[in-house]
Protein backbone atom coordinates (compact mmCIF):
# COMPACT_ATOMS: atom_id res chain seq x y z
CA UNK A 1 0.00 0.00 0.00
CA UNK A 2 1.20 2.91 -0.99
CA UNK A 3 0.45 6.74 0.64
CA UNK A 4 0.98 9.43 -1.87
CA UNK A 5 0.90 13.28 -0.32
CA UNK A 6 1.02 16.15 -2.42
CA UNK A 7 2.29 19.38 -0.33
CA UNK A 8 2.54 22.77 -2.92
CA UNK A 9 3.00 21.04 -5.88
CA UNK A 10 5.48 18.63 -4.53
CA UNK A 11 4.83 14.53 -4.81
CA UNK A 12 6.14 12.84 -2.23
CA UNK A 13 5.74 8.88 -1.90
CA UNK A 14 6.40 6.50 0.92
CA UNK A 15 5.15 3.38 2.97
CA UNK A 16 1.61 3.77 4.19
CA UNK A 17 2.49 1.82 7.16
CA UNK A 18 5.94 2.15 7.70
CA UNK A 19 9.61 3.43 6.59
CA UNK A 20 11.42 0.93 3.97
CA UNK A 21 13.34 -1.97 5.57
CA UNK A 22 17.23 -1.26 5.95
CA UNK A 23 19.39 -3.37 3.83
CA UNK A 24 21.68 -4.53 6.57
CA UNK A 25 18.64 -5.49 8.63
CA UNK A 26 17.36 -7.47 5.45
CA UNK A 27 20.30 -9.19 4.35
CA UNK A 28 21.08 -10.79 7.98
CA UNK A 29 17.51 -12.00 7.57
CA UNK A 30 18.02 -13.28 4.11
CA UNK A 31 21.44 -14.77 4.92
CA UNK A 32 20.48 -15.71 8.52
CA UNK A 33 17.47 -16.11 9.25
CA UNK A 34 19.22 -13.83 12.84
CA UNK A 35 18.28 -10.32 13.23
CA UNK A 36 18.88 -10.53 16.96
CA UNK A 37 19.82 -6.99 18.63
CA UNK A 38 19.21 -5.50 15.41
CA UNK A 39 16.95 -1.79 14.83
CA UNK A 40 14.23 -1.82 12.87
CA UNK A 41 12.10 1.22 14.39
CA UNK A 42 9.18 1.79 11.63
CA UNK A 43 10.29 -0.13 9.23
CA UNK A 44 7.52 -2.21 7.28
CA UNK A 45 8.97 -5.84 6.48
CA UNK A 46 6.66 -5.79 3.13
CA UNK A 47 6.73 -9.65 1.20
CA UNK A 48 9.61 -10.98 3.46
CA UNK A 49 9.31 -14.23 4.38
CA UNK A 50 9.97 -14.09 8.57
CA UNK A 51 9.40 -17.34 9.26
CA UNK A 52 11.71 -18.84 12.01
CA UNK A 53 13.72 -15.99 12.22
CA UNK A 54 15.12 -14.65 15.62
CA UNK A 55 13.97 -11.15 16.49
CA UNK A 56 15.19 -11.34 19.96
CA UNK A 57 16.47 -8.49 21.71
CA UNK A 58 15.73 -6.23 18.36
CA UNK A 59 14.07 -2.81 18.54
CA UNK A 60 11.01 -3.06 16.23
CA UNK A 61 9.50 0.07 17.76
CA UNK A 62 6.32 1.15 15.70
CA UNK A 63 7.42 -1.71 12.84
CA UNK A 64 4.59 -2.89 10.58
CA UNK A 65 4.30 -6.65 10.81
CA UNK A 66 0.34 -6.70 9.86
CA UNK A 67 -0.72 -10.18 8.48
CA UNK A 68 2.69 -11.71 8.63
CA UNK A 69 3.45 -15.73 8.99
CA UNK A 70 5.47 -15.22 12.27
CA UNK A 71 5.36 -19.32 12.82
CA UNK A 72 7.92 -20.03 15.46
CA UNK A 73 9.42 -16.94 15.27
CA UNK A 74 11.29 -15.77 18.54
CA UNK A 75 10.91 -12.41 19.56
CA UNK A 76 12.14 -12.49 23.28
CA UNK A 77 12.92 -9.53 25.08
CA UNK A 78 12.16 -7.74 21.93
CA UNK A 79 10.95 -4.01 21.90
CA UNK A 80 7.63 -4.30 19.65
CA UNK A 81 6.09 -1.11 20.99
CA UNK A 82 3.49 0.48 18.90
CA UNK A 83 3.85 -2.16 16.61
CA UNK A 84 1.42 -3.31 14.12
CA UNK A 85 0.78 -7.00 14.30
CA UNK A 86 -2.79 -7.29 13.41
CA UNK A 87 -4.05 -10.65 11.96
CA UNK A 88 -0.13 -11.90 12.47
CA UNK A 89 0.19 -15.51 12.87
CA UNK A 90 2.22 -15.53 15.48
CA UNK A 91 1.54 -19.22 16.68
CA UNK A 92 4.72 -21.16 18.55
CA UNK A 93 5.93 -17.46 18.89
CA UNK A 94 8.60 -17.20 21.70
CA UNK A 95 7.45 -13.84 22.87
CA UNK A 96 9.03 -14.09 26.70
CA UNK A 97 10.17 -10.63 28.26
CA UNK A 98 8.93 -8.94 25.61
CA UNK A 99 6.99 -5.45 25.18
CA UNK A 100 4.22 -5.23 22.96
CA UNK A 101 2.79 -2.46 24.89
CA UNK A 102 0.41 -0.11 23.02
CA UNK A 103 1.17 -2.90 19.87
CA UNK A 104 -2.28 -4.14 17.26
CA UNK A 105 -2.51 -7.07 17.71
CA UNK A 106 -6.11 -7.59 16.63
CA UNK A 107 -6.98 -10.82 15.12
CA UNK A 108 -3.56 -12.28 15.96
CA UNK A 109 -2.69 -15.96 15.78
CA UNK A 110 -1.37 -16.51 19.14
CA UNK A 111 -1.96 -20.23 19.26
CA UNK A 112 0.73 -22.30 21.96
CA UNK A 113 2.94 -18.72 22.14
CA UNK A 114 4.94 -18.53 25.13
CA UNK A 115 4.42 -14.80 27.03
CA UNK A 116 6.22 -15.45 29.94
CA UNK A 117 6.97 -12.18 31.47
CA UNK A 118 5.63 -10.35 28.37
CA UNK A 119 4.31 -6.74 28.70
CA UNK A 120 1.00 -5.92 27.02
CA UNK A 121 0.34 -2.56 28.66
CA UNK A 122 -2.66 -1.22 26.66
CA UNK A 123 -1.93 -3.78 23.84
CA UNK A 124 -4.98 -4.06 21.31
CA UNK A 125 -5.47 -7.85 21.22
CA UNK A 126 -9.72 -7.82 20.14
CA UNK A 127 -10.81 -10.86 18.90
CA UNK A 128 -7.06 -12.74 18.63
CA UNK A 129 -6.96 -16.37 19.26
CA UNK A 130 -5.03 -17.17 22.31
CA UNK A 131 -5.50 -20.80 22.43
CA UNK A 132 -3.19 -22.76 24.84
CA UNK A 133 -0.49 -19.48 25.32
CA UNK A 134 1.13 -19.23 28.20
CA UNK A 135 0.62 -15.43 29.49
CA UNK A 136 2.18 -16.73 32.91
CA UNK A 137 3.63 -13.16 35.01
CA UNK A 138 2.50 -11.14 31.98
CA UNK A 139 1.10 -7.36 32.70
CA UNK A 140 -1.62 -7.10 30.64
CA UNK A 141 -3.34 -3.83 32.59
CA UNK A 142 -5.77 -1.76 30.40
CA UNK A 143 -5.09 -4.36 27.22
CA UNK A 144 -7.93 -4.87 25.06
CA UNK A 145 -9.41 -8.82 24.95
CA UNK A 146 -12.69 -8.10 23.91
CA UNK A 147 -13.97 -10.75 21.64
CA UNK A 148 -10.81 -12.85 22.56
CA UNK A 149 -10.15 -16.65 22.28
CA UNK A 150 -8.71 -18.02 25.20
CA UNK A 151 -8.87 -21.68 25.65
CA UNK A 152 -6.46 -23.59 27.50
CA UNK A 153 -4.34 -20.96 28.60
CA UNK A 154 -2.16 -19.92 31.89
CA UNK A 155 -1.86 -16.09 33.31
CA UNK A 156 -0.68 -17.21 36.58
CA UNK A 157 0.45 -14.52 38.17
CA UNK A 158 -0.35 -11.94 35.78
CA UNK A 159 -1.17 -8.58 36.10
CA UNK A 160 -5.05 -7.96 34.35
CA UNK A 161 -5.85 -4.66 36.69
CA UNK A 162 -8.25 -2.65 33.96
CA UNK A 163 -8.26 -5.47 30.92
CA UNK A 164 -10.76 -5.06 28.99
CA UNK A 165 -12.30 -8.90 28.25
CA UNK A 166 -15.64 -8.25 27.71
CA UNK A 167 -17.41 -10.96 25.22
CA UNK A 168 -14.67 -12.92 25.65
CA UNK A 169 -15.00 -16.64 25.69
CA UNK A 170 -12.59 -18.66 27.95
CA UNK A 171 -12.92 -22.21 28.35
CA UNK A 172 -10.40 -24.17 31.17
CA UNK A 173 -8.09 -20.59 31.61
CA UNK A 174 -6.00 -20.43 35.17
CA UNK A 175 -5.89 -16.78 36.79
CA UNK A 176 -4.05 -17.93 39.89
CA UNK A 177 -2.27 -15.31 41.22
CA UNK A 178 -3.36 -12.62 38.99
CA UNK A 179 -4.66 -9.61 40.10
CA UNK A 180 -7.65 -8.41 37.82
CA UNK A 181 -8.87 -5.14 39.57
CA UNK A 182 -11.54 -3.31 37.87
CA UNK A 183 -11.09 -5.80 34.99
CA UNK A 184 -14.03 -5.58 32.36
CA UNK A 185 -15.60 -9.36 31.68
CA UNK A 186 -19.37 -8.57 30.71
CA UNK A 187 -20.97 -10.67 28.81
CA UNK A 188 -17.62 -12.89 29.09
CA UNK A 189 -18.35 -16.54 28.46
CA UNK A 190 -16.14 -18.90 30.86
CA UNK A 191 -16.13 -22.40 31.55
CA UNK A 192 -13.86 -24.35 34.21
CA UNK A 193 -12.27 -20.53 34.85
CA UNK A 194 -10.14 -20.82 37.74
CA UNK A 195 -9.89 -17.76 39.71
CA UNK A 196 -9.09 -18.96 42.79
CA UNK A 197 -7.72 -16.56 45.62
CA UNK A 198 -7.56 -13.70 42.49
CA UNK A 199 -8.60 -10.25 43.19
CA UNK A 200 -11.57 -8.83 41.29
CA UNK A 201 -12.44 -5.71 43.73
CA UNK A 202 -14.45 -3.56 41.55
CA UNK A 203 -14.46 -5.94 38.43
CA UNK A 204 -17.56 -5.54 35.79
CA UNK A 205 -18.89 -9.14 35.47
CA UNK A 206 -22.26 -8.21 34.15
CA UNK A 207 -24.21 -11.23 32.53
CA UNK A 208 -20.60 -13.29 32.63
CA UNK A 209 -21.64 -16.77 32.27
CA UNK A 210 -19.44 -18.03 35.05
CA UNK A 211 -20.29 -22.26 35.24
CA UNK A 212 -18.22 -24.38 37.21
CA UNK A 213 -15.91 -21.59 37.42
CA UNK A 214 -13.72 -22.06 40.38
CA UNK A 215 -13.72 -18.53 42.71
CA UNK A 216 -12.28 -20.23 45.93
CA UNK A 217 -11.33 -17.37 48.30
CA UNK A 218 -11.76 -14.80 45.73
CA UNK A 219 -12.01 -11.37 46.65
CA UNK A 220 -15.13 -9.56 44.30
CA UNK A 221 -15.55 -6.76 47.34
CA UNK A 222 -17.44 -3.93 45.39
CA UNK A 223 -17.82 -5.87 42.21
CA UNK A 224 -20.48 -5.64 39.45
CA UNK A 225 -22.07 -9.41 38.94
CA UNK A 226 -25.53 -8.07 37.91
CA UNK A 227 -27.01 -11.55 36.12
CA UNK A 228 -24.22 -13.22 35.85
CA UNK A 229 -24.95 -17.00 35.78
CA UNK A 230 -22.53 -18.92 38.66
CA UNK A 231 -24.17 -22.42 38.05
CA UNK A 232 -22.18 -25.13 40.04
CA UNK A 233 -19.43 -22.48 40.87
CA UNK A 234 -17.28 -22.62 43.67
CA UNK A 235 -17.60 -19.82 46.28
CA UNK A 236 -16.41 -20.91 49.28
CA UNK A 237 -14.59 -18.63 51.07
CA UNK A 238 -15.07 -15.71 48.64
CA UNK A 239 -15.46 -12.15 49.75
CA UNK A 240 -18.74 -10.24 48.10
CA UNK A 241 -19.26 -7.42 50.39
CA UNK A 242 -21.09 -4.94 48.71
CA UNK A 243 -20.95 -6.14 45.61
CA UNK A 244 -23.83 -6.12 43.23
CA UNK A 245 -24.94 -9.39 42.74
CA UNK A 246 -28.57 -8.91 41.96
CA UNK A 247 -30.44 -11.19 39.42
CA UNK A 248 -27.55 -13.68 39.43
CA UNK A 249 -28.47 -17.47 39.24
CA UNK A 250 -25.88 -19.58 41.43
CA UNK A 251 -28.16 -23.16 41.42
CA UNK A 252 -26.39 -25.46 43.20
CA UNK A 253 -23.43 -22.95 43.83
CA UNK A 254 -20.97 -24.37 46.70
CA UNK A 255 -20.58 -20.73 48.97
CA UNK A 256 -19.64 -22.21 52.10
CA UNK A 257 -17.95 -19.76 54.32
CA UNK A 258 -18.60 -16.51 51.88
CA UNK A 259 -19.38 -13.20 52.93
CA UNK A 260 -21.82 -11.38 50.85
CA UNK A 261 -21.89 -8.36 53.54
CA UNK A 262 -23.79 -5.47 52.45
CA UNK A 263 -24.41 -7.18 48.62
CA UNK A 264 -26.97 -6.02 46.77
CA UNK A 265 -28.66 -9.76 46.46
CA UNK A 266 -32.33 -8.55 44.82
CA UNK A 267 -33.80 -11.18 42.90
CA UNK A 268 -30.74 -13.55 43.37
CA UNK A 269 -31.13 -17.40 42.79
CA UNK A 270 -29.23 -19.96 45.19
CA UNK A 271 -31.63 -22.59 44.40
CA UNK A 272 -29.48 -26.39 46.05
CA UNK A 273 -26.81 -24.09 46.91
CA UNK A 274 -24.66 -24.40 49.70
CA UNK A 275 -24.49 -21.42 52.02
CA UNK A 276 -23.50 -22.77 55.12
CA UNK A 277 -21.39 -20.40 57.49
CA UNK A 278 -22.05 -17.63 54.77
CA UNK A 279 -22.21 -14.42 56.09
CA UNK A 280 -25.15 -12.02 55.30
CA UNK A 281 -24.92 -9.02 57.22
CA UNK A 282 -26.49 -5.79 55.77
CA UNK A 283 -27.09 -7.41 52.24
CA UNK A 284 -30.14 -6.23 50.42
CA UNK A 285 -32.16 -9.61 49.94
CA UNK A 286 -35.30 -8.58 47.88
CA UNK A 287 -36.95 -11.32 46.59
CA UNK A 288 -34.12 -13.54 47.06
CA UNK A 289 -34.97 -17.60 46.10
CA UNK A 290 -32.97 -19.63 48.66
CA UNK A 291 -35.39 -22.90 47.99
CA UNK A 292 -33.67 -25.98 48.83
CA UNK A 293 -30.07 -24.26 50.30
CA UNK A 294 -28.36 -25.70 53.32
CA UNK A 295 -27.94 -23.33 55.42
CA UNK A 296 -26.06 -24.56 58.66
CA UNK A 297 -24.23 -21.54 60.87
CA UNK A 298 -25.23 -19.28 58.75
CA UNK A 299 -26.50 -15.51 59.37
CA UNK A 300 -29.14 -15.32 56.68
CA UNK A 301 -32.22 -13.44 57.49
CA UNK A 302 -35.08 -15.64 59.67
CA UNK A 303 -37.13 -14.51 56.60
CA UNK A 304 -35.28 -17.11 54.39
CA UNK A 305 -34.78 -19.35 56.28
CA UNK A 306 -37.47 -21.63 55.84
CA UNK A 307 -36.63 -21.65 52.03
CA UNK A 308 -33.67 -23.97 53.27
CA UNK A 309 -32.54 -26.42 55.63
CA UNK A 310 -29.36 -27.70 57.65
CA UNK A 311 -27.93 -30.91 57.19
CA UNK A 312 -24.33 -32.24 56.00
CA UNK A 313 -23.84 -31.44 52.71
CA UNK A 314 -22.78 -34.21 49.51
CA UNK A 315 -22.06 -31.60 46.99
CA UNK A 316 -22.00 -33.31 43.25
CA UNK A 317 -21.99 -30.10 40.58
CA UNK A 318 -23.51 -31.06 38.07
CA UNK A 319 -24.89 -28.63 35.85
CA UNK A 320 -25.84 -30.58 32.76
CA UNK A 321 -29.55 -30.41 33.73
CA UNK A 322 -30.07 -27.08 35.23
């Protein structure tokens, strides 16, 4: 593609995308297949064939790499700032340690990458496929997921304060460790999520579909779950206070030991649930269907308490027929 400018009479033409490659930087590429350490800032790669070459360490500020086969391609503790890699295929891409913060990387191939200690700082990543990468100690704050693949994949102990994920479908990804503060999931689709012990104070989980998803000892204090669906989820020991939770269907939900103080429960549904030693204190209850919960040591409103009963629980979650 080609930009063409003309400034008082004066036709000037250049890359649309990106400065021409340097001819050192393409000939150890050609000759190599090595372009480690090497500066590229801006440069557009154009027809080259990258495939299996080693990037790392390079400076590739800015560079346009839009819709190239990056198979295998190793790109660790590269600077890829600012740099456009949308509908790359980056897939077996050794990306460790480095920064693609601010990079497009929408519609990326990111299949099995390794992003160990990666930065993706406001990265644009909408609608890539992420499929069994490995995002483990990653900062990923403010990056854009929405519409994202993510199947099979690790971001133990990454940093997703702010990430935007909303729409997102996840199926059997591990947050352990990570911190996703004010993260954005509505209308996220996960399955067999765990997010144990993770911190999602103030995180926007509207109508997240949230089955089986493991939240042991979370902390969602302040958090938005209005209708989420938490069907066979496990709760126990998570921390809700004053979180919005109304209209949110946990049927046979396993929230032993949780504290929804001062929650906004209206309209909730904990059908089979367990809620034994669950603490209740100050939460807005409204229409609240508890029918069937055990409720053993638990502060729940006398109002409710009929709806349930108190006896050792056998939980099986099984959600295939709710």
């Amino acid at each position: 593609m080609r930009l063409t400018i003309s400034l008082l009479g004066l036709l000037l033409t250049g890359s649309a995308f990106g400065a021409a490659l340097d001819s050192s930087v393409k000939n150890r590429i050609l000759e190599n297949r090595n372009c480690k350490g090497c500066r590229a800032v801006g440069m557009s790669f154009g027809d080259m064939d990258l495939s299996f070459v080693s990037f790392e360490q390079a400076d590739l500020r800015n560079a346009d790499l839009h819709g190239k086969d990056l198979t295998r391609v190793s790109f660790k503790g590269a600077d890829l700032r600012g740099a456009n890699l949308a509908g790359a295929n980056l897939t077996e891409a050794e990306l460790s340690e480095a920064n693609f913060s601010g990079a497009i990387l929408v519609g990326a191939n990111l299949k099995e990458a390794q992003l160990a200690d990666a930065i993706f700082i406001k990265a644009d990543l909408r609608k890539a496929d992420l499929t069994g990468a490995q995002f483990n100690g990653s900062k990923l704050s403010q990056a854009l997921l929405a519409g994202a693949k993510l199947e099979n994949v690790s971001f133990y102990g990454a940093d997703l304060s702010m990430v935007h994920l909303e729409g997102a479908f996840l199926n059997d990804v591990d947050f352990t460790g990570c911190s996703l503060k004010g993260a954005h999931l509505e209308n996220a689709r996960m399955k067999a999520v765990t997010l144990e012990g993770v911190d999602l104070s103030g995180a926007f989980l509207t109508s997240a579909l949230l089955v089986k998803a493991n939240l042991r000892s979370a902390i969602l204090r302040g958090a938005h779950l209005q209708g989420a669906q938490l069907n066979g989820a496990y709760l126990s020991g998570a921390n809700f206070d004053k979180a919005d939770l109304s209209y949110i269907v946990a049927i046979k939900a396993d929230a032993t030991g949780a504290s929804f103080r001062g929650a906004n429960l209206t309209d909730s549904n904990f059908k089979s649930a367990n809620l034994s030693q669950a603490h209740f204190k100050g939460a807005a209850m409204d229409r609240a269907y508890l029918a069937s919960t055990i409720m053993c040591q638990t502060d729940v409103p006398e109002a409710f308490r009929h709806q349930g009963h108190c006896e050792e629980a056998t939980f099986v979650t099984d959600v295939d027929d709710l």
